[in-house]
N, C-alpha and C. Protein backbone atom coordinates (compact mmCIF):
# COMPACT_ATOMS: atom_id res chain seq x y z
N UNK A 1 25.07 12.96 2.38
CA UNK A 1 23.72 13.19 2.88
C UNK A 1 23.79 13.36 4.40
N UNK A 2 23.31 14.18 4.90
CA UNK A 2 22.81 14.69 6.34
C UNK A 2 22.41 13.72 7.21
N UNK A 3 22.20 13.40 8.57
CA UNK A 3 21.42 12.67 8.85
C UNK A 3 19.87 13.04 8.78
N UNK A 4 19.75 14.28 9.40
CA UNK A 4 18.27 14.66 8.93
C UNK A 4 17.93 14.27 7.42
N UNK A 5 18.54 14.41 6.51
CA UNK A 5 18.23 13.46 4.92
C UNK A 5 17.83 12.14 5.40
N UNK A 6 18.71 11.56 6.11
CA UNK A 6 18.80 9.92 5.97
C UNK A 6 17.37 9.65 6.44
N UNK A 7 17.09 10.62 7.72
CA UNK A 7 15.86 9.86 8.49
C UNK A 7 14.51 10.69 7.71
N UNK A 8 14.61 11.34 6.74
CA UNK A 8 13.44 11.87 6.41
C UNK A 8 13.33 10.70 5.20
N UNK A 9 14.39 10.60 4.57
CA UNK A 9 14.32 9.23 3.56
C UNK A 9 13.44 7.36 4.26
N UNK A 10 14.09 7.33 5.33
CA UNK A 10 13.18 6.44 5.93
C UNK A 10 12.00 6.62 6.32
N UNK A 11 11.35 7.78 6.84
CA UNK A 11 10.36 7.98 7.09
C UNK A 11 9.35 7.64 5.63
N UNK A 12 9.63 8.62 4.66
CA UNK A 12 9.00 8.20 3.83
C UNK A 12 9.22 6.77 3.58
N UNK A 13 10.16 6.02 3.15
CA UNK A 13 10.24 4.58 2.70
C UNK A 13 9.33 3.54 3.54
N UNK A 14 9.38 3.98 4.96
CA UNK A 14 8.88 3.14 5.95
C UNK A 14 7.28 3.61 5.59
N UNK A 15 6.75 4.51 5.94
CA UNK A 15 5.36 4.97 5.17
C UNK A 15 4.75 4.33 4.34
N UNK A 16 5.65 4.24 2.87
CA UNK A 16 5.46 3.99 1.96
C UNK A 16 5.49 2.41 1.77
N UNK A 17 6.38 1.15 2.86
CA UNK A 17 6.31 0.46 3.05
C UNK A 17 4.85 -0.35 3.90
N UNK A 18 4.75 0.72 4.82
CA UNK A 18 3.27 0.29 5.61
C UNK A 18 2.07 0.55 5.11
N UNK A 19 2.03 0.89 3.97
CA UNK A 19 0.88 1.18 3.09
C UNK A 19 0.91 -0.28 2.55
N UNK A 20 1.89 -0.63 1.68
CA UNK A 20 1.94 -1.85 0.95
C UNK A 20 1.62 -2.90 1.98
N UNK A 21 2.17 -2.67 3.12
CA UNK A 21 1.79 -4.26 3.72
C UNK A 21 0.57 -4.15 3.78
N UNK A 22 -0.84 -3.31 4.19
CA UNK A 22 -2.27 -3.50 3.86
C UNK A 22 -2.69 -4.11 2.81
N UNK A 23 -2.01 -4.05 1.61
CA UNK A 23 -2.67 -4.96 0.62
C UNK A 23 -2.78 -6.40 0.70
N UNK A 24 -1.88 -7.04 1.14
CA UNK A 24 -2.15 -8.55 1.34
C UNK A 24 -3.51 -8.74 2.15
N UNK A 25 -3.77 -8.13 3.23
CA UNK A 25 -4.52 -8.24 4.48
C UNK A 25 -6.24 -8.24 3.45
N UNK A 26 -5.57 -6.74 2.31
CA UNK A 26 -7.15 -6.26 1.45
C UNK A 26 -7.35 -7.90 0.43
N UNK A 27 -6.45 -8.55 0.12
CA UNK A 27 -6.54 -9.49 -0.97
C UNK A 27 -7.34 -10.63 -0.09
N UNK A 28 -6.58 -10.96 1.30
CA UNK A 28 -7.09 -12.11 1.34
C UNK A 28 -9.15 -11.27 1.93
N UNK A 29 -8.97 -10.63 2.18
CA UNK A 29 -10.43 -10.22 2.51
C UNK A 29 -11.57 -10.11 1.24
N UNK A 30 -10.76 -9.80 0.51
CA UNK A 30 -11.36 -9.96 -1.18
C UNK A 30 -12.16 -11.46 -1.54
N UNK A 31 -11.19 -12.40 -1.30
CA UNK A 31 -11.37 -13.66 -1.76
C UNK A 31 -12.27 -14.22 -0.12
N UNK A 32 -12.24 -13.69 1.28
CA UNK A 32 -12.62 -14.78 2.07
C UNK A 32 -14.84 -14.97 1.53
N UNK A 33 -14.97 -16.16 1.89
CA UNK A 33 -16.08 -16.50 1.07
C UNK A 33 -16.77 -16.74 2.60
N UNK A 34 -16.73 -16.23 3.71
CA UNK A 34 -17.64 -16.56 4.86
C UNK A 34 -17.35 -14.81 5.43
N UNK A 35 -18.45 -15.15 6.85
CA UNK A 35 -18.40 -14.14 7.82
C UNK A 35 -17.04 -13.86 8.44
N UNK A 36 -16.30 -12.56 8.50
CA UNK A 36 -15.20 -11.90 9.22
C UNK A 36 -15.03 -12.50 10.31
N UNK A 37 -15.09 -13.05 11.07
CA UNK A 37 -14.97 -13.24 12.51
C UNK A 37 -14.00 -12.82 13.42
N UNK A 38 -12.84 -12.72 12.67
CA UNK A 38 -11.70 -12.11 13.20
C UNK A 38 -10.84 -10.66 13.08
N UNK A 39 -12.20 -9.95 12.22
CA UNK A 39 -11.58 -8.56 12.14
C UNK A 39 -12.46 -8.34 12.84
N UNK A 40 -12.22 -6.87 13.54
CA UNK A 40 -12.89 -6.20 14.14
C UNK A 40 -13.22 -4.56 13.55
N UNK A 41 -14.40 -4.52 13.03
CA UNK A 41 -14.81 -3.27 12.36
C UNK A 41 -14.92 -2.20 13.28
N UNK A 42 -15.34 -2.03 14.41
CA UNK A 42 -14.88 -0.80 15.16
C UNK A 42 -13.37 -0.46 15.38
N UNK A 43 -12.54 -1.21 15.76
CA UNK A 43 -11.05 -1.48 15.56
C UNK A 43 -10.58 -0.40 13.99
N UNK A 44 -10.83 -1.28 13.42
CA UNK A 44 -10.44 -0.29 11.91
C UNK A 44 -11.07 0.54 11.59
N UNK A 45 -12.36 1.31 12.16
CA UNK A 45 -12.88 2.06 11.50
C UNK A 45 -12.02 3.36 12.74
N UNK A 46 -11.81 3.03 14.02
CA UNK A 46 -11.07 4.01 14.74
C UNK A 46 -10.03 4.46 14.16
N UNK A 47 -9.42 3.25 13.51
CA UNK A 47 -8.22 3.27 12.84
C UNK A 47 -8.24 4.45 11.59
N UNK A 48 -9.23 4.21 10.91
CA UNK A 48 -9.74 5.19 9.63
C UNK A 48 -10.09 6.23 10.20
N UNK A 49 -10.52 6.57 11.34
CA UNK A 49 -10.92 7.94 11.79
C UNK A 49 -9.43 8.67 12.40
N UNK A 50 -8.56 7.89 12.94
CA UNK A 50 -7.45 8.67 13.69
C UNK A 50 -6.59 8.67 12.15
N UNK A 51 -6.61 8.61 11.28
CA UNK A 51 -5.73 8.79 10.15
C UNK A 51 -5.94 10.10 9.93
N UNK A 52 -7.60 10.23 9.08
CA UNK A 52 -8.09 11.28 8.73
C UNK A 52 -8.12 12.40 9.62
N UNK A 53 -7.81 11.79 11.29
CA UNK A 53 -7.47 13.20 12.19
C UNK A 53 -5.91 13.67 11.90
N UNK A 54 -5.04 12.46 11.83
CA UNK A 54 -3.98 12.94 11.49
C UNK A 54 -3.48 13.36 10.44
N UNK A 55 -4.25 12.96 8.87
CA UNK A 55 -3.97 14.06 7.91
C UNK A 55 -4.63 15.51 8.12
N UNK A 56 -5.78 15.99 8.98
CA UNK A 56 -6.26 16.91 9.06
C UNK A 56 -5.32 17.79 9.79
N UNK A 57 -4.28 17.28 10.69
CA UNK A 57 -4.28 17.90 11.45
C UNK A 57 -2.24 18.32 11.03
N UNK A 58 -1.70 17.77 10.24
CA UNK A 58 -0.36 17.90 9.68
C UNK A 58 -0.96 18.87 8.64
N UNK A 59 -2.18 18.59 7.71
CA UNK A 59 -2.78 19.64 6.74
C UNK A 59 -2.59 21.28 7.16
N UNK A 60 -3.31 21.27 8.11
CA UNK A 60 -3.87 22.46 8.83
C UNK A 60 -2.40 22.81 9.90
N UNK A 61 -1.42 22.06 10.50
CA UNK A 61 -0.53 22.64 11.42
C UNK A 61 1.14 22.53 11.14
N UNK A 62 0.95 21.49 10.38
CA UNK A 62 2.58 20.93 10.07
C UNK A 62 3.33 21.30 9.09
N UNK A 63 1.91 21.22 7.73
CA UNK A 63 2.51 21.82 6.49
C UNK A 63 3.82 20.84 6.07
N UNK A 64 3.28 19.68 6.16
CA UNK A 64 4.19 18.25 6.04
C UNK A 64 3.32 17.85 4.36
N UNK A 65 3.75 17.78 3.32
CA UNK A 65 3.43 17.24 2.58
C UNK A 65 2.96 15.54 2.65
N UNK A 66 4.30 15.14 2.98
CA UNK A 66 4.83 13.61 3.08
C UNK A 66 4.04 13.16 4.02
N UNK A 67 3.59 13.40 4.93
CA UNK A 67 2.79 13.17 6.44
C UNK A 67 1.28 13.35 6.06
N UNK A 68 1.17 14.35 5.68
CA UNK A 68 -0.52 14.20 4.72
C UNK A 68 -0.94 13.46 3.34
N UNK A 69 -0.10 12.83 3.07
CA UNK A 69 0.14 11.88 1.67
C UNK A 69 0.05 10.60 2.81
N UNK A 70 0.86 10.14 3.30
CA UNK A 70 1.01 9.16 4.17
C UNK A 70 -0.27 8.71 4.82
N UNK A 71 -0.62 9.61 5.45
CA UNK A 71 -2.00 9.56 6.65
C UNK A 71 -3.06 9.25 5.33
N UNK A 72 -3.30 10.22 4.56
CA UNK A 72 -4.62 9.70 3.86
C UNK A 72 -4.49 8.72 3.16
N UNK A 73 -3.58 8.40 2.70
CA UNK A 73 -3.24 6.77 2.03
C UNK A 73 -3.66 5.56 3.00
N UNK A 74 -2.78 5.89 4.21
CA UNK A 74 -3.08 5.05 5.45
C UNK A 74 -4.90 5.09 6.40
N UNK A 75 -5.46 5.85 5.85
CA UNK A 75 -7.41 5.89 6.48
C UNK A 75 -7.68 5.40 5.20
N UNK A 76 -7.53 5.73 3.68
CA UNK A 76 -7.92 4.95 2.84
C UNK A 76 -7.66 3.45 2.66
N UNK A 77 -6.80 2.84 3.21
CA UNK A 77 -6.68 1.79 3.05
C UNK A 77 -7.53 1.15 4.24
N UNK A 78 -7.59 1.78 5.43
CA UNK A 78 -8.24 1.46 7.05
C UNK A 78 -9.41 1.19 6.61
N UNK A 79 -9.75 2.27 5.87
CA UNK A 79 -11.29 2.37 5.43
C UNK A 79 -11.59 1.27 4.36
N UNK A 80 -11.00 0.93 3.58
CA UNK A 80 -11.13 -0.35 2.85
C UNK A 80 -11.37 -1.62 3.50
N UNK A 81 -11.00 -1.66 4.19
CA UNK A 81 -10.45 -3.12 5.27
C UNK A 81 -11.75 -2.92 6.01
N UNK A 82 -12.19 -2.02 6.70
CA UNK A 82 -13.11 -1.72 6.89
C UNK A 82 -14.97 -1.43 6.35
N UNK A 83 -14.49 -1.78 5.11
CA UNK A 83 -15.81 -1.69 4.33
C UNK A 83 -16.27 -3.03 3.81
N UNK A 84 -14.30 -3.77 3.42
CA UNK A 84 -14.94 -5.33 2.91
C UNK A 84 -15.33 -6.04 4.21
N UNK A 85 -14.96 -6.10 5.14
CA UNK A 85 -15.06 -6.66 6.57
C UNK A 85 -17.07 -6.11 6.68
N UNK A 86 -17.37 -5.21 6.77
CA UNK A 86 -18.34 -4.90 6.76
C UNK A 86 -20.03 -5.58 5.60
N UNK A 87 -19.05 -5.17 4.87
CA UNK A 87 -19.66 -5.89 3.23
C UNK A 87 -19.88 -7.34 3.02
N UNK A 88 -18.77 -7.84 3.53
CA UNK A 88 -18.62 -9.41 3.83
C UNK A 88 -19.56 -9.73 4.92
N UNK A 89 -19.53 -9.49 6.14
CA UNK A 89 -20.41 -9.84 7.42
C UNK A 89 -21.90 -9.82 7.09
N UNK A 90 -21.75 -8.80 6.24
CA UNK A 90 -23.72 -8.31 6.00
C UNK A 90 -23.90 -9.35 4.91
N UNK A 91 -23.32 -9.80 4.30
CA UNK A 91 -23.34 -10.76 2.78
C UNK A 91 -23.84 -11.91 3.48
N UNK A 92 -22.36 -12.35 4.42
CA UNK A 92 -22.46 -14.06 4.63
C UNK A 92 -23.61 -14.34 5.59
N UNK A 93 -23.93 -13.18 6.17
CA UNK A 93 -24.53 -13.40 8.03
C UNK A 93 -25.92 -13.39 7.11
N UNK A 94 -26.20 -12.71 6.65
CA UNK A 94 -27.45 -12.03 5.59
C UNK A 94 -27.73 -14.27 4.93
N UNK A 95 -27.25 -14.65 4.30
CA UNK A 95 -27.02 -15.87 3.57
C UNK A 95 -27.24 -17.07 4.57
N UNK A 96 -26.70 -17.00 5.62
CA UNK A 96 -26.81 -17.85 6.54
C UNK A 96 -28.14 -17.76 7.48
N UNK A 97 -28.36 -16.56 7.75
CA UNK A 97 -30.03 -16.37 8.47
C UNK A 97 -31.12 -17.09 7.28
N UNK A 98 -30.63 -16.83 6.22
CA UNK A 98 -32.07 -17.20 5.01
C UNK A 98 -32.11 -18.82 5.28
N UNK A 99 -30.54 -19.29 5.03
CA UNK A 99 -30.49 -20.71 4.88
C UNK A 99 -30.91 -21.24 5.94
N UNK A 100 -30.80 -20.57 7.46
CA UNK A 100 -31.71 -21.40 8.65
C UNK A 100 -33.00 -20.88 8.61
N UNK A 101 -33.67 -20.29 8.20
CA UNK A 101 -34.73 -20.00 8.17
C UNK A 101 -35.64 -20.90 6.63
N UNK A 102 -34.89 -20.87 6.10
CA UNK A 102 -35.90 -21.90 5.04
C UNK A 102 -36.08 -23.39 5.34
């Protein structure tokens, strides 16, 4: 194998590795039972927007399969993290205004 093989093989593996590590981050956000306090939803939603620039833009210039598989995997997951973080804040914050108010 080539080196250009070797490092196109890591690229993908490493990709394909940094996708997986988001899931732990999505699980424990699944289960947290209060307000986010420590994510930051503009943070990840930039994050979800520079993905979707960068699959748009390997789509449209690179003609990288692997790189537009990668990127939209990687804003879909941004965007996840980003929606329970969101979903959660409006839930607990929403729950906690009622409970001081009654």
């Amino acid at each position: 194998m080539s080196a250009f093989n070797w490092i196109e093989a890591i690229y993908g593996s490493m990709g394909l590795a940094m996708i997986l590590f988001y899931i732990p981050q999505i699980k424990v956000l699944l289960k947290a039972s209060s307000v986010l306090s420590g994510m930051s939803a503009p943070t990840w939603g930039f994050w979800s927007f520079g993905y979707l620039t960068h699959f748009f833009y390997g789509y449209t210039h690179l003609n990288d399969l692997k790189f537009c598989i990668l990127s939209l995997l990687s804003a879909f997951c941004c965007f996840t993290i980003l929606t329970i973080t969101l979903y959660k804040n409006r839930k607990y914050k929403k729950a906690k205004n009622h409970l001081q108010n009654a």
